[in-house]
Protein backbone atom coordinates (compact mmCIF):
# COMPACT_ATOMS: atom_id res chain seq x y z
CA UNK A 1 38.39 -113.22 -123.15
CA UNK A 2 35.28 -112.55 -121.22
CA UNK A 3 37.45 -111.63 -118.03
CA UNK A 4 39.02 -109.16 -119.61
CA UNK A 5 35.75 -106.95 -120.35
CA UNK A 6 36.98 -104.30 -118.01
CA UNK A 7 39.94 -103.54 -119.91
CA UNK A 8 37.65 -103.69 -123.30
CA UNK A 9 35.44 -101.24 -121.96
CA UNK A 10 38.13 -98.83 -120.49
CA UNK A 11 40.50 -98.87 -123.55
CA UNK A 12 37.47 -98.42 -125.53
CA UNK A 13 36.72 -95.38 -124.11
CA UNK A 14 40.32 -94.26 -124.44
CA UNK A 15 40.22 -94.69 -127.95
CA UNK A 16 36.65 -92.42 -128.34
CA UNK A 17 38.46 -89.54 -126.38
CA UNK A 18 41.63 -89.67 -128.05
CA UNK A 19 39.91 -89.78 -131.32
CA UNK A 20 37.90 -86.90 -130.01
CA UNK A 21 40.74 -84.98 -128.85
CA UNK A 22 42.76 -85.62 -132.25
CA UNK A 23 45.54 -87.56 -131.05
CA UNK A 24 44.36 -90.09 -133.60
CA UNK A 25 42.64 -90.55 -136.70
CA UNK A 26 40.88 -93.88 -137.88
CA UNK A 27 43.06 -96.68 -136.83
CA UNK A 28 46.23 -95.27 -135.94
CA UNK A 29 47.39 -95.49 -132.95
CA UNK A 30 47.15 -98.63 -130.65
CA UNK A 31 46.29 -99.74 -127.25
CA UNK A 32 46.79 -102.42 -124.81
CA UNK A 33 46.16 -103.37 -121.00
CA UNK A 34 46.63 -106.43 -118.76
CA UNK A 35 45.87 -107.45 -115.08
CA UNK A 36 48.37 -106.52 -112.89
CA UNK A 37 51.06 -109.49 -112.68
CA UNK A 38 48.87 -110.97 -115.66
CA UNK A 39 51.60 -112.83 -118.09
CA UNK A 40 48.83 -111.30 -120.76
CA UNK A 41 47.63 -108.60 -122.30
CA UNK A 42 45.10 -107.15 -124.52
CA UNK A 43 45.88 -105.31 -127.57
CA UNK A 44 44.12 -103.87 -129.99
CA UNK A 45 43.71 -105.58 -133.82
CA UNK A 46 45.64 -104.13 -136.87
CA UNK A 47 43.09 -101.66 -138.34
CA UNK A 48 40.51 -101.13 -136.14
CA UNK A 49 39.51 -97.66 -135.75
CA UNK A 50 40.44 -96.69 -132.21
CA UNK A 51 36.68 -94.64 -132.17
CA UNK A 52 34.51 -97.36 -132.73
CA UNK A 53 36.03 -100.24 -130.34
CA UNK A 54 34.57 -103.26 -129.55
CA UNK A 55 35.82 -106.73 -127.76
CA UNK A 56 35.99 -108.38 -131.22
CA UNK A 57 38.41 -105.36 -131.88
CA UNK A 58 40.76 -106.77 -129.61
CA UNK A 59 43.26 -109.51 -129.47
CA UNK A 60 44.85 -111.79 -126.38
CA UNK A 61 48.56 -112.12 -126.54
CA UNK A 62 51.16 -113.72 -123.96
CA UNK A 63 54.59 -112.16 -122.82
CA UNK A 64 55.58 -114.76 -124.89
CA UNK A 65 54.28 -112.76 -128.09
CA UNK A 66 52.18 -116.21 -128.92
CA UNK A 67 48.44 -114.68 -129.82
CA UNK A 68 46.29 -116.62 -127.03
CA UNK A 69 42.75 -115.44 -128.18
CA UNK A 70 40.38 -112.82 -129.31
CA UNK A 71 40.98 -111.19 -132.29
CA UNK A 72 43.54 -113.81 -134.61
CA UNK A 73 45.48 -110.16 -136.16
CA UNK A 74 46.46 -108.19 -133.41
CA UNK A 75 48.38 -104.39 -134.35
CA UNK A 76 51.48 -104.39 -135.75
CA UNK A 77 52.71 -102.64 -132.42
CA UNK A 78 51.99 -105.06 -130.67
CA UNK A 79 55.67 -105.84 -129.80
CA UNK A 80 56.11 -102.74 -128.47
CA UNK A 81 53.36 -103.34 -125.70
CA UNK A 82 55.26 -106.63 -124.84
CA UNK A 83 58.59 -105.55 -124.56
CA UNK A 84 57.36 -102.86 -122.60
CA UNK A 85 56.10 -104.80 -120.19
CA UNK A 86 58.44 -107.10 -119.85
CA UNK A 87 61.08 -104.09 -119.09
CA UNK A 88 58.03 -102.36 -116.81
CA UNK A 89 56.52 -105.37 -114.73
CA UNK A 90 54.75 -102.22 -112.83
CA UNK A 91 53.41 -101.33 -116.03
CA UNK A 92 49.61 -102.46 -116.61
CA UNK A 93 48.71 -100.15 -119.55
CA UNK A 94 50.17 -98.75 -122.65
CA UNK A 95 48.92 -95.93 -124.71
CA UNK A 96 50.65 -95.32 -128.15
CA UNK A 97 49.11 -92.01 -130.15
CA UNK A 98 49.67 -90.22 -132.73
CA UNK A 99 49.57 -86.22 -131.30
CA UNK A 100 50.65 -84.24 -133.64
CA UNK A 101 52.03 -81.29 -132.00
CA UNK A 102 54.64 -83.51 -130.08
CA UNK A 103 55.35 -85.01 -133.15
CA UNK A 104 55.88 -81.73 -134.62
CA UNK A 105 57.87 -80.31 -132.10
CA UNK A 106 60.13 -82.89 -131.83
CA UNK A 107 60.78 -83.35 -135.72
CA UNK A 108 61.72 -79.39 -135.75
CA UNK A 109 64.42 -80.42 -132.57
CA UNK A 110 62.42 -78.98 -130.27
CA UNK A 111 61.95 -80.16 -126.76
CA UNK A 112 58.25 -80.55 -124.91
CA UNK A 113 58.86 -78.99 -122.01
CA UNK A 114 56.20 -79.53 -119.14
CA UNK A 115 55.38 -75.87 -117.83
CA UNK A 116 51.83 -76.18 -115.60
CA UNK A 117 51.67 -78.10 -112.40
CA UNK A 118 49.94 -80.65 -113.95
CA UNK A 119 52.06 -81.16 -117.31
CA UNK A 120 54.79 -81.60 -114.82
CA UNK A 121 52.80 -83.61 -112.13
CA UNK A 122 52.07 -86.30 -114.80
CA UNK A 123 54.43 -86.54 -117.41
CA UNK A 124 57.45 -85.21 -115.28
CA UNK A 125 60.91 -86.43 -117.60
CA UNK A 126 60.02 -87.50 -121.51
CA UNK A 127 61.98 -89.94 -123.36
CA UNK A 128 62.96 -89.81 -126.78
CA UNK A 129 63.59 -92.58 -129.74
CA UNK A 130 64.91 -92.02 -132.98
CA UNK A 131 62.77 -93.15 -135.95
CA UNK A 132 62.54 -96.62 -136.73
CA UNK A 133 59.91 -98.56 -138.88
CA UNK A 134 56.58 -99.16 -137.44
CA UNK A 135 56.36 -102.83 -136.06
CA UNK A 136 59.80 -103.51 -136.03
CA UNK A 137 61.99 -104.97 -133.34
CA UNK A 138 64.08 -101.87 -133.46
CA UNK A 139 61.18 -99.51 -132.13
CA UNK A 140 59.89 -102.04 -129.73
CA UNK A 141 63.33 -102.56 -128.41
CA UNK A 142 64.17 -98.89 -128.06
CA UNK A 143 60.72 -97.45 -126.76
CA UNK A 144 61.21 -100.63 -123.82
CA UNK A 145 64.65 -99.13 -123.04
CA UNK A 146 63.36 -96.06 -123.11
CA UNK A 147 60.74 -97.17 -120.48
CA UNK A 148 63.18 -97.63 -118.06
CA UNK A 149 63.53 -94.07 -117.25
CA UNK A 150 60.22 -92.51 -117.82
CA UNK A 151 56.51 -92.96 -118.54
CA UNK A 152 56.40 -90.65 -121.70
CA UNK A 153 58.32 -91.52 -124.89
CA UNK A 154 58.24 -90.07 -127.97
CA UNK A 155 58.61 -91.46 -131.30
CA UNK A 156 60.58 -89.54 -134.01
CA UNK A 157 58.10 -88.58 -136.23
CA UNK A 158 55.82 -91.15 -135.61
CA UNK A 159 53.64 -90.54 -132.02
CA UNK A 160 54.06 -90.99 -128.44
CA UNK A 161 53.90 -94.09 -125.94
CA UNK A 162 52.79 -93.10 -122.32
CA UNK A 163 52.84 -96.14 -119.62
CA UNK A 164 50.56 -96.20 -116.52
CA UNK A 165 49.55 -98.74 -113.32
CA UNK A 166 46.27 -98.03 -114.69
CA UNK A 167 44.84 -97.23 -118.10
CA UNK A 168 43.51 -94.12 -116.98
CA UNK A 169 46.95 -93.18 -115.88
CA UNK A 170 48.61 -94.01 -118.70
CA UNK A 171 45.97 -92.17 -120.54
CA UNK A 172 46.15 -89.13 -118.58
CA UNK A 173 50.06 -88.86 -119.52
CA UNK A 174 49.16 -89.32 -123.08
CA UNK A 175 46.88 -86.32 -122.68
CA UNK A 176 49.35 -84.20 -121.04
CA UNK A 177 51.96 -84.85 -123.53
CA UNK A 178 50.25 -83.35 -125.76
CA UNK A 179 48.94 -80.07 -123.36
CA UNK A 180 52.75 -79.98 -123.03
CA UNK A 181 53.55 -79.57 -126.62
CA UNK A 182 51.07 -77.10 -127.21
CA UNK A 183 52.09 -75.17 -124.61
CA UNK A 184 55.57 -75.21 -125.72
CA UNK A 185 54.55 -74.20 -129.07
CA UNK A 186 53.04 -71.30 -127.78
CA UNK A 187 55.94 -70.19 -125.57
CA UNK A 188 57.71 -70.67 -128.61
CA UNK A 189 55.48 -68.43 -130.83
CA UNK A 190 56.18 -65.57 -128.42
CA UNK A 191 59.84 -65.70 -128.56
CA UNK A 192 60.25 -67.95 -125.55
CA UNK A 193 62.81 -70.83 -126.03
CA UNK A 194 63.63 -72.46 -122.33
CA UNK A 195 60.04 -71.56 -120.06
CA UNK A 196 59.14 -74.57 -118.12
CA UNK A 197 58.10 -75.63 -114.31
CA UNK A 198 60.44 -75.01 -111.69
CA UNK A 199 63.40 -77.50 -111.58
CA UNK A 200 63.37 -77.05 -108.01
CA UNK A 201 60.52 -77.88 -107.12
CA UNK A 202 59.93 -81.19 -109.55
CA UNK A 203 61.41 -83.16 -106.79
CA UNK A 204 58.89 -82.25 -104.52
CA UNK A 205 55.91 -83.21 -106.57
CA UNK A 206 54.46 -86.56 -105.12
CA UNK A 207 55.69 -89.41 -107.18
CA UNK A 208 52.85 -90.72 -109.29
């Protein structure tokens, strides 16, 4: 596990900010990294408070959802991280949250709708799943399909999952998810019910 302390050290100070930002409380929520092309990845362990990480907080598991090392209980997400990579081979991070105004929006049928440059730059489409059970194979499976077509999903009533090349990419999406949401709230509050950035030019953005 020791050549993993990179990732340890960057998801830990994921979890800090999220938990600052109050996309999570305690230990909800979950995390995970590998090495790009890495048949691996780290994960956090079932209840560990995403604030106060450590690399005993974390656990080693294959592609092959066998637990390799680390921490023997790893989150009970943790088959959504694998099947996301597997779908995503360019996929080297996966941040799943818990912000609540997405998950607000979306339980009242609204749509996030990116409106700044930078909600737009980063997030660009956002994917959708029903609500399933936390853990099971029906979430994982869906949120991986899902995958396929964007970097931002959002759970039905549950949180987000936001997919990067890097953990601070990932991370970044995760973050402007949420800037999303509250925006659209917002527009919302003052009457407004279909603002957001200019089709037009979403094409033109650079891909990220």
């Amino acid at each position: 596990m020791s050549a993993h302390g990179d990732l340890f050290e960057q998801l830990a100070d994921v979890g800090r900010t999220a938990a600052a930002h109050g996309l999570v409380l305690a230990s909800c929520g979950n995390l995970s990294a590998r090495h790009p092309g890495s048949d691996e990845f780290v994960v956090t362990g079932t209840g560990t408070d995403l604030d106060r990480l450590d690399a005993t907080a974390f656990s080693l598991v294959g592609l092959d959802g066998l637990v390799r090392g680390g921490n023997p209980a790893p989150s009970s997400e943790w088959k959504l991280h694998q099947r996301t990579y597997l779908a995503r081979p360019d996929v080297n991070a996966v941040i799943h949250l818990h912000p609540q105004y997405t998950v607000l929006l979306d339980g009242l049928g609204h749509q996030v709708r990116p409106i700044s440059l930078d909600q737009a730059y980063y997030v660009r489409s956002i994917g959708r799943v029903p609500y399933f059970p936390s853990g099971s194979d029906e979430l994982a499976d869906a949120v991986a399909q899902a995958s396929l077509e964007c970097n931002a999903v959002i759970l039905a009533f549950h949180g987000c999952s936001c997919l990067g090349d890097t953990i601070a990419m990932a991370f970044r999406r995760a973050l402007n998810l949420e800037q999303a949401a509250m925006t659209t709230y917002r527009s919302l509050l003052l009457g407004n019910t279909d603002l957001t950035f200019p089709p037009e030019w979403l094409d033109r953005l650079a891909t990220v």
